[in-house]
C-alpha atoms as a PDB file:
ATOM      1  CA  UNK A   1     -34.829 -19.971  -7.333  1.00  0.00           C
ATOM      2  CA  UNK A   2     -33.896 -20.214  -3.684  1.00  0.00           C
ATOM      3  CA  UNK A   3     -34.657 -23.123  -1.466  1.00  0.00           C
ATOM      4  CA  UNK A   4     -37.741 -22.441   0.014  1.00  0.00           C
ATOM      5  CA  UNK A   5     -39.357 -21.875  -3.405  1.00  0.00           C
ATOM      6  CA  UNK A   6     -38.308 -24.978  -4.830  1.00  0.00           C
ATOM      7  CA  UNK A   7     -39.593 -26.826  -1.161  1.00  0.00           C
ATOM      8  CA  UNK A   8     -42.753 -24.824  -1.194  1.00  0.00           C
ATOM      9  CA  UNK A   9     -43.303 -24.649  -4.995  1.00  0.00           C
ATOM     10  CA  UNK A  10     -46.302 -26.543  -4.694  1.00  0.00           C
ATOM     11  CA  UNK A  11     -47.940 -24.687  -1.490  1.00  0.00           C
ATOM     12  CA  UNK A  12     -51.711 -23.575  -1.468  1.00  0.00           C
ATOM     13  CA  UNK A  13     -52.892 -21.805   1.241  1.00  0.00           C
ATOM     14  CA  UNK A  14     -56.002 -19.991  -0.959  1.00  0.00           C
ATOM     15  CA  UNK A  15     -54.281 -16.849  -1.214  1.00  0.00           C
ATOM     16  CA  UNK A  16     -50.875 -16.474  -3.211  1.00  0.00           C
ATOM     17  CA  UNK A  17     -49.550 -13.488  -1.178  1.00  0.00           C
ATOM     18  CA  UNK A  18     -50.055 -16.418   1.724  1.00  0.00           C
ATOM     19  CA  UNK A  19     -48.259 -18.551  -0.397  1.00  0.00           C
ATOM     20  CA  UNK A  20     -45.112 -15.892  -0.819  1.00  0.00           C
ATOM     21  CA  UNK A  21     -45.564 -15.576   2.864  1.00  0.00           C
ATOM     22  CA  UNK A  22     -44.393 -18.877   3.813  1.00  0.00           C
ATOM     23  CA  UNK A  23     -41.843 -19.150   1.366  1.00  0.00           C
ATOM     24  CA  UNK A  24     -40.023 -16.013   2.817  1.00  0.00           C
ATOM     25  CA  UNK A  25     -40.537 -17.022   6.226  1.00  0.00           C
ATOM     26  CA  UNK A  26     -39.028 -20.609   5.558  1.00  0.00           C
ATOM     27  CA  UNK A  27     -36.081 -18.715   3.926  1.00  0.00           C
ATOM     28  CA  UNK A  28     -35.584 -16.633   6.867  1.00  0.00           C
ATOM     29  CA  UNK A  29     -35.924 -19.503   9.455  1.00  0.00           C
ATOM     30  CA  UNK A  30     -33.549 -21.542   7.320  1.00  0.00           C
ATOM     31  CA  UNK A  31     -30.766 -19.321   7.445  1.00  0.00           C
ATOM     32  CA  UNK A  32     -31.012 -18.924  11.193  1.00  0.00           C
ATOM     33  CA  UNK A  33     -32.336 -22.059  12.638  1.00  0.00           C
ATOM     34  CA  UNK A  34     -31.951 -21.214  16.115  1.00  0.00           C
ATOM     35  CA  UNK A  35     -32.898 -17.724  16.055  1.00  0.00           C
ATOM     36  CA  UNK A  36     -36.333 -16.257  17.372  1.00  0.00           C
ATOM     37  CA  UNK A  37     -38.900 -15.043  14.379  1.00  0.00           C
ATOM     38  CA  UNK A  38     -37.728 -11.395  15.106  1.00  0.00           C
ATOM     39  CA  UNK A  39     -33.964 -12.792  14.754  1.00  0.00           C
ATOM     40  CA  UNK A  40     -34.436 -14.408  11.673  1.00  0.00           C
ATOM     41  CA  UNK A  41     -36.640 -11.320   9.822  1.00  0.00           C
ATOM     42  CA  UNK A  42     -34.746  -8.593   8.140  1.00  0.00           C
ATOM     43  CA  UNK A  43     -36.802  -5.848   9.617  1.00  0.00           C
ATOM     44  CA  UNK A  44     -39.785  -4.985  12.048  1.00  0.00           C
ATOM     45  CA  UNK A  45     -42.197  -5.192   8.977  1.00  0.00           C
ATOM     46  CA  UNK A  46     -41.391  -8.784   8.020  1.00  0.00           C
ATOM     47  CA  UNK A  47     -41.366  -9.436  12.027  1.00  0.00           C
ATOM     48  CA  UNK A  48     -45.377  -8.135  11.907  1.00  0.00           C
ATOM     49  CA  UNK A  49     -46.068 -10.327   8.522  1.00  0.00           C
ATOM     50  CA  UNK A  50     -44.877 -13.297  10.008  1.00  0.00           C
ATOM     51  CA  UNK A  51     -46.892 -13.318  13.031  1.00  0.00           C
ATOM     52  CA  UNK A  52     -49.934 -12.257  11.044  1.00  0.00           C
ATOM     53  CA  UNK A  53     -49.326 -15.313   8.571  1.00  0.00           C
ATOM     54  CA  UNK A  54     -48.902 -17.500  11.260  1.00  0.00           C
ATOM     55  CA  UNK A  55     -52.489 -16.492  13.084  1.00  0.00           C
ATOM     56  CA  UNK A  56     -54.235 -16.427   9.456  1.00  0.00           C
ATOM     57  CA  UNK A  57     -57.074 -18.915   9.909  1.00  0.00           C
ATOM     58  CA  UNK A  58     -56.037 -20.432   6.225  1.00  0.00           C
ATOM     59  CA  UNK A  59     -52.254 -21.598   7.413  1.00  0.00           C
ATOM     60  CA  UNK A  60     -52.449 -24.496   9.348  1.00  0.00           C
ATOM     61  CA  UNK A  61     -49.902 -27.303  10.117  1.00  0.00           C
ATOM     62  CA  UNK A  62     -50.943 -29.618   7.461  1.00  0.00           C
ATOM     63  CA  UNK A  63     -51.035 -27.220   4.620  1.00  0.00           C
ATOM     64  CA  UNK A  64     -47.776 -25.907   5.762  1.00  0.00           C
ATOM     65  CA  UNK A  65     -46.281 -29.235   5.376  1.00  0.00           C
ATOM     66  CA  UNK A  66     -47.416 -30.922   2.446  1.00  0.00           C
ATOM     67  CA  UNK A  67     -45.284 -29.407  -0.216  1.00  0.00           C
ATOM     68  CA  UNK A  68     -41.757 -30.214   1.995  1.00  0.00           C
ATOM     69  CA  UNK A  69     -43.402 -33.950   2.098  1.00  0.00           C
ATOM     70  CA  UNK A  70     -43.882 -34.117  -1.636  1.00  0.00           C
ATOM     71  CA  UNK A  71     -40.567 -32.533  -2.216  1.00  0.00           C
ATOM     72  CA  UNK A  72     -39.281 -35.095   0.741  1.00  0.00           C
ATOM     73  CA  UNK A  73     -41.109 -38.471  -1.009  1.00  0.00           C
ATOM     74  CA  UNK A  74     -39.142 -37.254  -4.151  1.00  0.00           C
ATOM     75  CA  UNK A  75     -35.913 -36.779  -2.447  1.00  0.00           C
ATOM     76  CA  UNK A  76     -36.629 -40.548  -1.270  1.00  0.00           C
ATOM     77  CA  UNK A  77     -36.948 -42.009  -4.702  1.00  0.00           C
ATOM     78  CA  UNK A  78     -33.637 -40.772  -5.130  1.00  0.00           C
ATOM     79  CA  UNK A  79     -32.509 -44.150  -2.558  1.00  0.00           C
ATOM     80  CA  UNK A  80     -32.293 -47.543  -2.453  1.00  0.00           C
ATOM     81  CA  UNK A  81     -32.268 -47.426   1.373  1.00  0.00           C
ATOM     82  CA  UNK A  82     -33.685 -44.346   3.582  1.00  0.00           C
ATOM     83  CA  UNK A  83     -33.269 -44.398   7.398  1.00  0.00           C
ATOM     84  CA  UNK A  84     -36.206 -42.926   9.344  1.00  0.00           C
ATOM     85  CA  UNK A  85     -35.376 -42.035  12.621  1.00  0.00           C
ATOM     86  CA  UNK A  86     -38.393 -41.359  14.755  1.00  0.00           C
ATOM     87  CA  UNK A  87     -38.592 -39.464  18.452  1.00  0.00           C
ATOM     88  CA  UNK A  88     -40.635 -37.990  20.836  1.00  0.00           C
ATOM     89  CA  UNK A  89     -39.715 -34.779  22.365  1.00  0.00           C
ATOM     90  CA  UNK A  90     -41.137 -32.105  25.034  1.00  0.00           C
ATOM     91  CA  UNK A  91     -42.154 -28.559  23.832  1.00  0.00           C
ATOM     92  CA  UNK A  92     -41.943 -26.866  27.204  1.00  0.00           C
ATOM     93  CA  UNK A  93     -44.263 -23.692  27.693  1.00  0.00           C
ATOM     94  CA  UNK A  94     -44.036 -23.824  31.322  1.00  0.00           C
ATOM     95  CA  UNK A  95     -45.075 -20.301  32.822  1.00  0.00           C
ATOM     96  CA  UNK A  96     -46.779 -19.532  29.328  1.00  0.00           C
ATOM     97  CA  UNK A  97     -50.328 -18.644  29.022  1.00  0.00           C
ATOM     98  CA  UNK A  98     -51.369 -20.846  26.161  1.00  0.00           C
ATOM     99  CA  UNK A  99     -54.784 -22.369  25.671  1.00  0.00           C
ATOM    100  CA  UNK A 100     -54.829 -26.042  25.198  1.00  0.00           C
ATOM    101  CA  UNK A 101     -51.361 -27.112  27.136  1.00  0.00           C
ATOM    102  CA  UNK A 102     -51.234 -30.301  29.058  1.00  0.00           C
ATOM    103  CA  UNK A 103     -48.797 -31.999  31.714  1.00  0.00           C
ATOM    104  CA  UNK A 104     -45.638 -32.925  30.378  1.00  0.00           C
ATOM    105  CA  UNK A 105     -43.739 -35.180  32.320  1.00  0.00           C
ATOM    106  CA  UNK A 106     -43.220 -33.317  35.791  1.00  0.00           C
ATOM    107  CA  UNK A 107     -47.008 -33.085  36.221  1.00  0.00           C
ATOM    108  CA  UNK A 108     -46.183 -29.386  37.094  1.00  0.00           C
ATOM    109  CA  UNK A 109     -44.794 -28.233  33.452  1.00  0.00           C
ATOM    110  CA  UNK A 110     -47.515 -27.356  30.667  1.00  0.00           C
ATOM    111  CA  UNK A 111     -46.744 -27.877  26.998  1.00  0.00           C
ATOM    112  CA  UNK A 112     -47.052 -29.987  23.651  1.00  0.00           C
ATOM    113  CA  UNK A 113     -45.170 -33.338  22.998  1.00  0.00           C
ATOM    114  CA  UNK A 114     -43.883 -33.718  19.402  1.00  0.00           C
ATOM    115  CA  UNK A 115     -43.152 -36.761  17.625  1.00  0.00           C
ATOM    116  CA  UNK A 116     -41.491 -36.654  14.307  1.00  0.00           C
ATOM    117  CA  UNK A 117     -40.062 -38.853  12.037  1.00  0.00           C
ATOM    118  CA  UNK A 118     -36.841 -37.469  10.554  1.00  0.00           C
ATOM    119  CA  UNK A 119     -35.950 -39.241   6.663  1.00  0.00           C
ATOM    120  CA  UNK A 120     -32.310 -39.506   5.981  1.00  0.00           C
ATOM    121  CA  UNK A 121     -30.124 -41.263   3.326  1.00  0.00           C
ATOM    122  CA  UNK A 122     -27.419 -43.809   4.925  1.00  0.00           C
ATOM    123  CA  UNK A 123     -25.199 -41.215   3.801  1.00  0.00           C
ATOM    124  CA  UNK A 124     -26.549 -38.919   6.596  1.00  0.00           C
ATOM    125  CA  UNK A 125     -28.022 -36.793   3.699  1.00  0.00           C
ATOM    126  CA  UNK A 126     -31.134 -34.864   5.066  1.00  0.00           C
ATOM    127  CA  UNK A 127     -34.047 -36.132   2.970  1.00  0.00           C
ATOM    128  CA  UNK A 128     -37.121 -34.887   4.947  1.00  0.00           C
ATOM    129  CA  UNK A 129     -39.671 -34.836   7.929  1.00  0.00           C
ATOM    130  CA  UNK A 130     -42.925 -37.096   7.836  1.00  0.00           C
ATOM    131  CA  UNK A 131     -45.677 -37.692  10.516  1.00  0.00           C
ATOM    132  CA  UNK A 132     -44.724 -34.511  12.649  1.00  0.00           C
ATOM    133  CA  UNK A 133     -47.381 -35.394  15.469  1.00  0.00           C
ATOM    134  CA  UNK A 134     -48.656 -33.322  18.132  1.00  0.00           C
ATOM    135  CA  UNK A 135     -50.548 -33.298  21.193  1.00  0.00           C
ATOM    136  CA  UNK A 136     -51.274 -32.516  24.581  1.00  0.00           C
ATOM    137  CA  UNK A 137     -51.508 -35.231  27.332  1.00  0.00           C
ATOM    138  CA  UNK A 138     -54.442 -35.488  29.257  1.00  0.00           C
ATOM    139  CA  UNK A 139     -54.611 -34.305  32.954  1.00  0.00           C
ATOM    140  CA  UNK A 140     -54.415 -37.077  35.744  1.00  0.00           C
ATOM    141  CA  UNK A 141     -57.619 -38.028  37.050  1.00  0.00           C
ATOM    142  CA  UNK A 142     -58.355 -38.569  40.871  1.00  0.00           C
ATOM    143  CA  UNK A 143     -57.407 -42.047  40.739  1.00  0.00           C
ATOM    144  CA  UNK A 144     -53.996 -41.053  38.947  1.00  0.00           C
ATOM    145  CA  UNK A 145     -54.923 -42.427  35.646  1.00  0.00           C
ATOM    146  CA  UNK A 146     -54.086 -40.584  32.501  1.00  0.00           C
ATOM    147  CA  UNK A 147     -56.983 -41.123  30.013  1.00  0.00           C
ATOM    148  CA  UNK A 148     -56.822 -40.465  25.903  1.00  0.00           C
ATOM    149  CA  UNK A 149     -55.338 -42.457  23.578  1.00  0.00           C
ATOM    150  CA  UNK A 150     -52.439 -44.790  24.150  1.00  0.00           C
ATOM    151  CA  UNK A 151     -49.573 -42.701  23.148  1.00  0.00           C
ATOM    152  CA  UNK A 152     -47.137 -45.537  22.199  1.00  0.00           C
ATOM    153  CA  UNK A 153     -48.947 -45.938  18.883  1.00  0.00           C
ATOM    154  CA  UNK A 154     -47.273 -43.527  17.181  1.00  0.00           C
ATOM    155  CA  UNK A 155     -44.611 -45.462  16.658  1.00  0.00           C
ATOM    156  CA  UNK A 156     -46.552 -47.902  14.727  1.00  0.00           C
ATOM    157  CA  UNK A 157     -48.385 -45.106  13.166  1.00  0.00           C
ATOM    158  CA  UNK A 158     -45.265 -43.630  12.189  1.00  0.00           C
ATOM    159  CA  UNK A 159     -43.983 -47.000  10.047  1.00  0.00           C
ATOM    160  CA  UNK A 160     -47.734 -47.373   8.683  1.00  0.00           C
ATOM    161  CA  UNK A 161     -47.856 -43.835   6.715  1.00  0.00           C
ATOM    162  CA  UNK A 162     -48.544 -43.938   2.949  1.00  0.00           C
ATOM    163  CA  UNK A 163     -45.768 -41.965   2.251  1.00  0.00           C
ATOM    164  CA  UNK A 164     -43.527 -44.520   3.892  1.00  0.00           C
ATOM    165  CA  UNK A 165     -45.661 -47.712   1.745  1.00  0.00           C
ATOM    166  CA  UNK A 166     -44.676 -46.048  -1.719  1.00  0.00           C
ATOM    167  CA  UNK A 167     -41.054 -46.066  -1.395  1.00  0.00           C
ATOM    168  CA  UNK A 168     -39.584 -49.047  -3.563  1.00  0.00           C
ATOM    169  CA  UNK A 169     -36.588 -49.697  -1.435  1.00  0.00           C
ATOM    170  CA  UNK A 170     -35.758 -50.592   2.222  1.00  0.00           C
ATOM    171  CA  UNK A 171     -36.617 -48.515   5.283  1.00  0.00           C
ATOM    172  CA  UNK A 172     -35.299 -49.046   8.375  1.00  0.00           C
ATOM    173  CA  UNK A 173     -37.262 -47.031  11.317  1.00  0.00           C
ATOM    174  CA  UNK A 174     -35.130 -46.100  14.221  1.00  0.00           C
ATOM    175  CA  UNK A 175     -37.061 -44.892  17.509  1.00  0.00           C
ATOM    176  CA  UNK A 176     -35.296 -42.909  20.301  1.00  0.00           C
ATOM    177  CA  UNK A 177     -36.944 -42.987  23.957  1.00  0.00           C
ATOM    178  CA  UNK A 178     -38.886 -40.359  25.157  1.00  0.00           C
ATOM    179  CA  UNK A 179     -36.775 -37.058  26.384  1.00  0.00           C
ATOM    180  CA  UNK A 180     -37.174 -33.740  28.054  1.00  0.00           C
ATOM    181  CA  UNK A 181     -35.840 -30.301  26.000  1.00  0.00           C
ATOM    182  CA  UNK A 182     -36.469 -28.956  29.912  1.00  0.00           C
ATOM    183  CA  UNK A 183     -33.213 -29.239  31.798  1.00  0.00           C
ATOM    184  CA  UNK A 184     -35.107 -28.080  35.383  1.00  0.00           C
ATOM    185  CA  UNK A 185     -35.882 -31.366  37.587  1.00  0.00           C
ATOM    186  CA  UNK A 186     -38.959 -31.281  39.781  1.00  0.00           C
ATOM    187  CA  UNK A 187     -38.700 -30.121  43.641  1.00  0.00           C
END
């Protein structure tokens, strides 16, 4: 059994061809990390089935992630002491025509923040990703007031999570300031 089926053993995504889906695409994206989707397929055909998995109205972001944080919680019980590191981070799409983009932080650049919280053992051993949040900022108004919620509660959100509650031992949550993936600086 290769990784992704023992992450993903417990996937349901209503269809089990879906479910065979994501295994082989977390395979392929696990052996090439940084590589685009048509990198990390073997072929044009498993290019085409990834993209149609990933616009199937049945896969969405939750489903997708709640057999790696099972398999993560277990991985967890495994410690006396699990480090979760939390940050916020820019997805740029700048340039990208992509419904539902807001400001980032040049007012100019459109795309998603993300705000994870990365689980590791004090032995640096990879344990997991929980509370993987998210959104799109709100445009300025006239006034120059952002409205929507207040985005620095996610990292109270983050230590609040059930999944965090069950663990028996000691957690220690580590936040890292907000930073840009975009290396241009506004002009």
């Amino acid at each position: 059994m290769g990784w992704g089926e023992e992450e993903f053993k417990t996937i349901e995504l209503g269809d089990e061809r879906l479910n065979r889906r994501a295994v082989l695409l977390a395979e392929r994206l696990g052996q090439k990390p940084s590589a685009s989707i048509p990198g990390a397929c073997q072929s044009w055909a498993e290019t085409a089935a990834a993209y149609r998995f990933l616009r199937n109205e049945e896969v969405s972001w939750d489903k997708v992630l709640a057999p790696h944080l099972q398999a993560s919680q277990a991985r967890m019980a495994q410690h006396q002491v699990v480090l979760c590191l939390q940050d916020t981070t820019e997805l740029d799409y700048h340039g990208q025509d992509i419904a539902g983009l807001g400001p980032l932080n040049y007012e100019a650049q459109r795309g998603l923040y993300l705000h994870p919280t990365y689980v590791v053992s004090p032995e640096r051993e990879p344990l997991g990703v929980f509370n993987a949040w998210t959104w799109a900022r709100e445009f300025k108004a006239a006034d120059g007031k952002r409205g929507g919620p207040c985005e620095s509660t996610r990292w109270i959100d983050g230590m609040d999570s059930p999944c965090f509650l069950r663990h028996i031992g000691a957690l220690v949550f580590i936040g890292v300031e907000i930073r840009s993936l975009n290396k241009r600086s506004p002009t």
